[in-house]
N, C-alpha and C. Protein backbone atom coordinates (compact mmCIF):
# COMPACT_ATOMS: atom_id res chain seq x y z
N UNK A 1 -7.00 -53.76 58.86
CA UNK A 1 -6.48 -54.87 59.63
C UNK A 1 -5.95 -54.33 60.95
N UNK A 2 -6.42 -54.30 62.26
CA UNK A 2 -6.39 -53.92 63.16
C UNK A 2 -5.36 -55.20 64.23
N UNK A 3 -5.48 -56.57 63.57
CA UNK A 3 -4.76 -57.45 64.57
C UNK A 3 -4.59 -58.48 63.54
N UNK A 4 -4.19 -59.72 64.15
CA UNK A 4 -3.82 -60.87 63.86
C UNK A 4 -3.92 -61.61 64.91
N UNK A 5 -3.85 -62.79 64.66
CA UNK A 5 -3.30 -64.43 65.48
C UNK A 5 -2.66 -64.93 65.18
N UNK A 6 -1.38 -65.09 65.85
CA UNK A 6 -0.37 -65.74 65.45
C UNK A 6 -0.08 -67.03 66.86
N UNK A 7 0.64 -68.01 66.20
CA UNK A 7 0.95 -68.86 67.38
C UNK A 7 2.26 -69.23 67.56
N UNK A 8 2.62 -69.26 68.42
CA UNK A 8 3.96 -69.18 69.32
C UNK A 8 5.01 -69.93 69.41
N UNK A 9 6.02 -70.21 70.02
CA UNK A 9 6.59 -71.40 70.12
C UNK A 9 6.07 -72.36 71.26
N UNK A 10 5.07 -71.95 72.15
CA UNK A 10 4.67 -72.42 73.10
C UNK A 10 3.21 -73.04 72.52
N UNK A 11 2.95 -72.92 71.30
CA UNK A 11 1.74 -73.97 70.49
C UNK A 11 0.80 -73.52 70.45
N UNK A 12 0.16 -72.10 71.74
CA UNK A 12 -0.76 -71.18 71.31
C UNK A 12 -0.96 -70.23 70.37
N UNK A 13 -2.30 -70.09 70.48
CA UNK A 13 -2.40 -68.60 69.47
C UNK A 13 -2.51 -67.44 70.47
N UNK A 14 -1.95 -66.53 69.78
CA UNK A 14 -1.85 -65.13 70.76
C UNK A 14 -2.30 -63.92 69.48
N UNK A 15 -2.99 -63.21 69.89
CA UNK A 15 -3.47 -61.80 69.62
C UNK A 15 -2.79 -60.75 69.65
N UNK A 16 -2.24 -60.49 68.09
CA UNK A 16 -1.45 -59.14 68.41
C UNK A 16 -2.21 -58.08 67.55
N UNK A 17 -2.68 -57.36 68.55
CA UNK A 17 -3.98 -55.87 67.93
C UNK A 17 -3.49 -54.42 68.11
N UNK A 18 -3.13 -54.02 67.12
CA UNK A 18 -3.14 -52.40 66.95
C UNK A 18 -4.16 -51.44 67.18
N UNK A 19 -4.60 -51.44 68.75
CA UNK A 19 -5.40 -50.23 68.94
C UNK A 19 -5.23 -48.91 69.13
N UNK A 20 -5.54 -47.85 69.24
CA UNK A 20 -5.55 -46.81 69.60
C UNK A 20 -3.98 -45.89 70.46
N UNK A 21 -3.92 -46.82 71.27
CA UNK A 21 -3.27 -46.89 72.70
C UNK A 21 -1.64 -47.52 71.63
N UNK A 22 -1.63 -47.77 70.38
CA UNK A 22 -0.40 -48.55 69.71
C UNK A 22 -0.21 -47.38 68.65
N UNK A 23 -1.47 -47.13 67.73
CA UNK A 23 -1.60 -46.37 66.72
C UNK A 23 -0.72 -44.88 66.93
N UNK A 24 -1.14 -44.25 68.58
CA UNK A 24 -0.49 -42.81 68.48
C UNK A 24 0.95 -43.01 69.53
N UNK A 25 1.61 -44.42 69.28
CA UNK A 25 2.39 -44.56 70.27
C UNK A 25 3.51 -43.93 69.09
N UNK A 26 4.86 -43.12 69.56
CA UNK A 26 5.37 -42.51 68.52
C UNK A 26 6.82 -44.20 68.53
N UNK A 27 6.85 -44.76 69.32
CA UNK A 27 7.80 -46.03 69.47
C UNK A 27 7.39 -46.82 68.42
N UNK A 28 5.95 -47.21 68.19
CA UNK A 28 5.51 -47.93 66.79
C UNK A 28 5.67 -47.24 65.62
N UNK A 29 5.38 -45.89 65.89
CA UNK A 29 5.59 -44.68 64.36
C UNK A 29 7.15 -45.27 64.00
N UNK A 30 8.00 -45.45 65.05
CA UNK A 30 9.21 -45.86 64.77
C UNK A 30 9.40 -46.83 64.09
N UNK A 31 8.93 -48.01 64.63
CA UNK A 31 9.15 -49.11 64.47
C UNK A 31 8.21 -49.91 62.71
N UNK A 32 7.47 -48.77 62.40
CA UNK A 32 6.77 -48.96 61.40
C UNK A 32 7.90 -47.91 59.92
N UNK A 33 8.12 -47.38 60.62
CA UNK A 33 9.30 -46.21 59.58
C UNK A 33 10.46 -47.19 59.45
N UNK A 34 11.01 -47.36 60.39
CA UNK A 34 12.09 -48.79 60.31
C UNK A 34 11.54 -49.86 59.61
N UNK A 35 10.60 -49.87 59.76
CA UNK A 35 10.66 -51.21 58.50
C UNK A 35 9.81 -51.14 57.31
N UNK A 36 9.80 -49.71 56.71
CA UNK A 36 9.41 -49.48 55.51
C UNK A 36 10.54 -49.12 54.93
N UNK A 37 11.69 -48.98 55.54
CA UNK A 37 13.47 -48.33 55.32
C UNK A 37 14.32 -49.70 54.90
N UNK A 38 13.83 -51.13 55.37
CA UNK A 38 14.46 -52.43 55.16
C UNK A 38 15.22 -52.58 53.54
N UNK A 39 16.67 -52.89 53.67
CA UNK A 39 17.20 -53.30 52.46
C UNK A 39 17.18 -54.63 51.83
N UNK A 40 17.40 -55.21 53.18
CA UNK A 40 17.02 -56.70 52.67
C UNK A 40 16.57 -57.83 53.75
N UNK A 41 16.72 -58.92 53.37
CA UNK A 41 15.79 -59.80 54.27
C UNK A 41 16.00 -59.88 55.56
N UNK A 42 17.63 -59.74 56.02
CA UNK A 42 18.29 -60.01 57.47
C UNK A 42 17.05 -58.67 57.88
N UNK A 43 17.50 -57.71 57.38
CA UNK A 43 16.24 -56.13 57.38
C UNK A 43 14.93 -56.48 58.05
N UNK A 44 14.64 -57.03 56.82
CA UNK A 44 13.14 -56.88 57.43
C UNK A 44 12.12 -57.84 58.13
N UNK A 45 13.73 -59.04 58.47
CA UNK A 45 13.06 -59.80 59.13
C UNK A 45 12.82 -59.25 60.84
N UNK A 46 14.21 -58.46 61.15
CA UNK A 46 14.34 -57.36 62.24
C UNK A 46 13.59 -56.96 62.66
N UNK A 47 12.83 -56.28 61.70
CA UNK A 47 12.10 -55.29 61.64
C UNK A 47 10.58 -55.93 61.91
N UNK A 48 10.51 -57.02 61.45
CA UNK A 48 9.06 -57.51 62.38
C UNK A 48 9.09 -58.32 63.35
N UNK A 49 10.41 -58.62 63.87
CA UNK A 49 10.32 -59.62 64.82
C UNK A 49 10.09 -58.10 66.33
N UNK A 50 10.88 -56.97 65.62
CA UNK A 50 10.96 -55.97 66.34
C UNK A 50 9.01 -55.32 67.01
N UNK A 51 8.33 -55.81 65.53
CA UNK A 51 7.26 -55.10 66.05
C UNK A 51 6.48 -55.96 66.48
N UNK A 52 6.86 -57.54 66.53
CA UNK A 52 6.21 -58.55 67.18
C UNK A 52 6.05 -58.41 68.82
N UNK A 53 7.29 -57.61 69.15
CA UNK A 53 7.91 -58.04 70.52
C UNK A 53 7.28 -56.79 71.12
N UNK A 54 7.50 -56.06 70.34
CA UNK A 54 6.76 -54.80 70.85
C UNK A 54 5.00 -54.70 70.72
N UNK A 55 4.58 -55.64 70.34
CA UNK A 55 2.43 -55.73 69.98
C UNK A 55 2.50 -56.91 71.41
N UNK A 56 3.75 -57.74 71.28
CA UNK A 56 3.37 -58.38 72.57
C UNK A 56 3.40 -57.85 73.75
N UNK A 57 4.51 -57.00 74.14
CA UNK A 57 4.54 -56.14 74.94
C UNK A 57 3.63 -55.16 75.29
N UNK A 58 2.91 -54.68 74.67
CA UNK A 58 1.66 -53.85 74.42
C UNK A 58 0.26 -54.68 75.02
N UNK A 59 0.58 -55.93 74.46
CA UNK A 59 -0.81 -56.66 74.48
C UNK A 59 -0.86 -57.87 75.71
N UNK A 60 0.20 -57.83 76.48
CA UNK A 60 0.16 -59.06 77.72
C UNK A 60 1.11 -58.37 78.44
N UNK A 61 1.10 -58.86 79.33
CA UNK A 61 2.46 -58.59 80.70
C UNK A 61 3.23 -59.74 80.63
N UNK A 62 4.35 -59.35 79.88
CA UNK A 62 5.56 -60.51 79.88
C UNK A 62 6.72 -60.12 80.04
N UNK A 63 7.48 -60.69 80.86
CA UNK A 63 8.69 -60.32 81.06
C UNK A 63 9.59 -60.83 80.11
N UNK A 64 10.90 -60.24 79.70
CA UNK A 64 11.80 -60.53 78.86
C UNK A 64 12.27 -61.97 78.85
N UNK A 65 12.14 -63.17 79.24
CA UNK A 65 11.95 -64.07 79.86
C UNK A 65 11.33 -64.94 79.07
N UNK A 66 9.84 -64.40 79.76
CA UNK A 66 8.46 -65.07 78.59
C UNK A 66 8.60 -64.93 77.08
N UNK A 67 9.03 -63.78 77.11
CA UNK A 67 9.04 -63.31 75.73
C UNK A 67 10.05 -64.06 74.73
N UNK A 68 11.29 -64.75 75.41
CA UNK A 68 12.47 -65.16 74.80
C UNK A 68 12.02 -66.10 74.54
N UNK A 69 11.31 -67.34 75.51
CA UNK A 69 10.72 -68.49 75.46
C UNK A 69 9.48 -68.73 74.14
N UNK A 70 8.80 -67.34 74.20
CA UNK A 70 7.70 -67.56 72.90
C UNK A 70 8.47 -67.57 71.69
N UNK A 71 9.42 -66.76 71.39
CA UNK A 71 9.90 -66.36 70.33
C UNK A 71 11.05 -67.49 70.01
N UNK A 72 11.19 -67.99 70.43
CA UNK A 72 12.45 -69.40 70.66
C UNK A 72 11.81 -71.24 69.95
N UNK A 73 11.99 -71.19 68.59
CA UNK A 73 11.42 -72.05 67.80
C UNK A 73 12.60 -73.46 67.73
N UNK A 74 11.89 -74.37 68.05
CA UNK A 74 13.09 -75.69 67.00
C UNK A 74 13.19 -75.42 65.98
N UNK A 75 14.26 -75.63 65.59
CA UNK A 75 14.98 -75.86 63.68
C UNK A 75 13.42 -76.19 62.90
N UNK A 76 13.20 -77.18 63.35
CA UNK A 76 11.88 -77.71 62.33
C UNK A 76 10.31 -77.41 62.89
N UNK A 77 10.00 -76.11 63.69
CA UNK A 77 9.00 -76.01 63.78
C UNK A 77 8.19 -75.23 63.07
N UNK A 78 7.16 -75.16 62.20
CA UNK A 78 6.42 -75.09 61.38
C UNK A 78 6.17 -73.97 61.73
N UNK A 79 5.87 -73.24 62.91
CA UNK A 79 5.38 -72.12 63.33
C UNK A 79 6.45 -71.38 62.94
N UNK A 80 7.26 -71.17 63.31
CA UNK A 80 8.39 -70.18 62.70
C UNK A 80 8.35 -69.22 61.32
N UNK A 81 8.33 -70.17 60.61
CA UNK A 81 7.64 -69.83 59.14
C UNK A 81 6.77 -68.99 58.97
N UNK A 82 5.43 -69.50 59.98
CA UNK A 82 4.30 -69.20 59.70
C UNK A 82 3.81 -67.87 60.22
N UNK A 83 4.68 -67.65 61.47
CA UNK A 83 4.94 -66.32 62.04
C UNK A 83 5.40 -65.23 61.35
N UNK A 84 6.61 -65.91 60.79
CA UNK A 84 7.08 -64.81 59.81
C UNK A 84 6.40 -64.63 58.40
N UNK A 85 5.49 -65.30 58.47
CA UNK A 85 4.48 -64.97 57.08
C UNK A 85 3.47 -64.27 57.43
N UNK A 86 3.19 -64.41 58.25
CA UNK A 86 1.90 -63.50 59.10
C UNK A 86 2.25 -61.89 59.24
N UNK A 87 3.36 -62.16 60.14
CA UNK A 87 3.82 -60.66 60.36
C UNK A 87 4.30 -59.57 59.30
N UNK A 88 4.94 -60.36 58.35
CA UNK A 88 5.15 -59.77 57.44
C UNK A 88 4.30 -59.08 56.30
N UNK A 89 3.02 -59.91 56.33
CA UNK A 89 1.54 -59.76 55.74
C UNK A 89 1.25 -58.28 56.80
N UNK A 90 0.91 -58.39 57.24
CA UNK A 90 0.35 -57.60 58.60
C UNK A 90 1.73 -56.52 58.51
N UNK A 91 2.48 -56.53 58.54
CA UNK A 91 3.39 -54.94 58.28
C UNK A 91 3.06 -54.61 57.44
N UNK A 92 2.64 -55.08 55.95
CA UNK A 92 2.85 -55.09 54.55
C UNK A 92 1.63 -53.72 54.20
N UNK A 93 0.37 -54.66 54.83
CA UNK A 93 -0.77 -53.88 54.83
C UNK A 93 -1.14 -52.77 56.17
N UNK A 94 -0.19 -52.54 57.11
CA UNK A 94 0.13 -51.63 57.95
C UNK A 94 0.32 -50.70 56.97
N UNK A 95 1.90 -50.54 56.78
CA UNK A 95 2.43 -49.64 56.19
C UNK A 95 1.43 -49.11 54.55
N UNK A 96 1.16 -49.86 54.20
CA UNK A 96 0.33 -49.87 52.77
C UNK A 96 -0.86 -48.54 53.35
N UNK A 97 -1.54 -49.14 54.65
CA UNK A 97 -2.34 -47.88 54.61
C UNK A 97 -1.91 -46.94 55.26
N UNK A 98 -0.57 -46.38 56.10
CA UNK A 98 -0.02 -45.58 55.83
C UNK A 98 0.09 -44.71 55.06
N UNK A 99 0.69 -45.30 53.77
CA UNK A 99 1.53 -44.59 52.37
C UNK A 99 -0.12 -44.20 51.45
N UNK A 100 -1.28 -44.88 52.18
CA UNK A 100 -2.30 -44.12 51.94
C UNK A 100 -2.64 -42.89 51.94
N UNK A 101 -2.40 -43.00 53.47
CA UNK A 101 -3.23 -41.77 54.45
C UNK A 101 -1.85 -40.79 54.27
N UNK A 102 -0.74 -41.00 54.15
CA UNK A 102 0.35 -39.61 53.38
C UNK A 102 0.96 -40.17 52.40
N UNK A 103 0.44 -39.41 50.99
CA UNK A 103 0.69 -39.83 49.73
C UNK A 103 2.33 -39.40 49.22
N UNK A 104 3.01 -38.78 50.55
CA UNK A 104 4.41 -38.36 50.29
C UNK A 104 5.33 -38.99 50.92
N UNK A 105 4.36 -40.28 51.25
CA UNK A 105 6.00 -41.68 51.64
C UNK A 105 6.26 -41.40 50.11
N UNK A 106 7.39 -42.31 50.10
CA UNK A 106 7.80 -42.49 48.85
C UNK A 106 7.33 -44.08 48.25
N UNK A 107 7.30 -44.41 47.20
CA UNK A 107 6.83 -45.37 46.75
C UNK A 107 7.38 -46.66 47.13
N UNK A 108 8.99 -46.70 47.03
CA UNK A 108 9.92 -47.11 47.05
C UNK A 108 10.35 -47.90 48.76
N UNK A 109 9.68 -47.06 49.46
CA UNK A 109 9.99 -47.15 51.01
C UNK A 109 8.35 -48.34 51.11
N UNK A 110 8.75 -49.40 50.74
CA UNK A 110 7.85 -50.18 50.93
C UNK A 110 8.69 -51.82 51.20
N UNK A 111 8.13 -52.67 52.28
CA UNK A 111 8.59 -53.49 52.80
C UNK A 111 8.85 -54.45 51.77
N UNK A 112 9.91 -55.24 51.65
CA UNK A 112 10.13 -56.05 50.30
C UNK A 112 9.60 -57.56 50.92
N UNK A 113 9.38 -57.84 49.94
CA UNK A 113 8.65 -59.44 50.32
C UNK A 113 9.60 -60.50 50.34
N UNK A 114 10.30 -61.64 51.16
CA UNK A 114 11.24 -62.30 51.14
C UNK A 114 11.59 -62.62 49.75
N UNK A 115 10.64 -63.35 48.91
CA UNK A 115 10.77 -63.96 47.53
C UNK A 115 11.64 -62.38 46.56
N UNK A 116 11.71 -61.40 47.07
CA UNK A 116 12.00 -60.47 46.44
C UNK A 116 13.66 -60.04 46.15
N UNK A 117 13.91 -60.76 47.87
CA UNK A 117 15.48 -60.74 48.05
C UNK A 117 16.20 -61.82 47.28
N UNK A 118 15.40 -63.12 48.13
CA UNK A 118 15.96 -64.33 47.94
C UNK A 118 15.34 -65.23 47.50
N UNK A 119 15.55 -65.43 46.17
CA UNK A 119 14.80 -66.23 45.30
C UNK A 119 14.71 -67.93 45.96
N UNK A 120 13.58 -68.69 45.99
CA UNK A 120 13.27 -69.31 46.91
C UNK A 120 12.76 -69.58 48.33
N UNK A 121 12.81 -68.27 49.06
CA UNK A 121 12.27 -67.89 50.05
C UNK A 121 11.07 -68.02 50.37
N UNK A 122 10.36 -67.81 51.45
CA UNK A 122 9.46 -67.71 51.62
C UNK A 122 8.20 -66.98 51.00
């Protein structure tokens, strides 16, 4: 899984792709270690809104600005949700082939799934 589509608060879909130019960036190595480390949901919701902002940043020219405006949902907008189901999918199987390719993550250092924290969740 190299990308996704996710859509915004602004009603589009936008392209967030892990190429090459992301893969040996050591800021994502970060940002992918940080959120295989998540304790709980406040955690790891952080932790992908963190690598959202940063694939957007990577993948368009937006100023902090634009960026506040995409990420800035009504109470009842559907996308919100759906973002954070996406992204969280898409870290899930990030990190998964990670803990592939070095069989000495630990098992344990794996992103917890909302329903895991908080029963009823997402």
């Amino acid at each position: 899984m190299d990308g996704i589509n996710v859509r915004l608060s602004d009603g589009a879909e936008w392209k967030l792709t892990v190429g090459e130019h992301v893969r040996t960036d050591q800021e994502f190595e970060a940002l992918l270690a940080a959120a295989m480390e998540v304790e709980d949901l406040t955690e790891a919701l952080q932790a992908e809104l963190a690598v959202t902002i940063y694939l957007l940043r990577r993948n368009y020219e937006l100023s902090p600005d634009q960026l506040a405006l995409l990420l800035t949902f009504a109470p009842d907008d559907p996308a919100l949700p759906a973002l954070q189901k996406a992204m969280h999918e898409f870290l899930v199987a990030l990190t998964a082939r990670k803990r592939v390719a070095n069989p000495s993550l630990a098992k344990e250092k794996q992103i917890p799934h909302p329903s895991d924290i908080i029963p009823g969740s997402i």
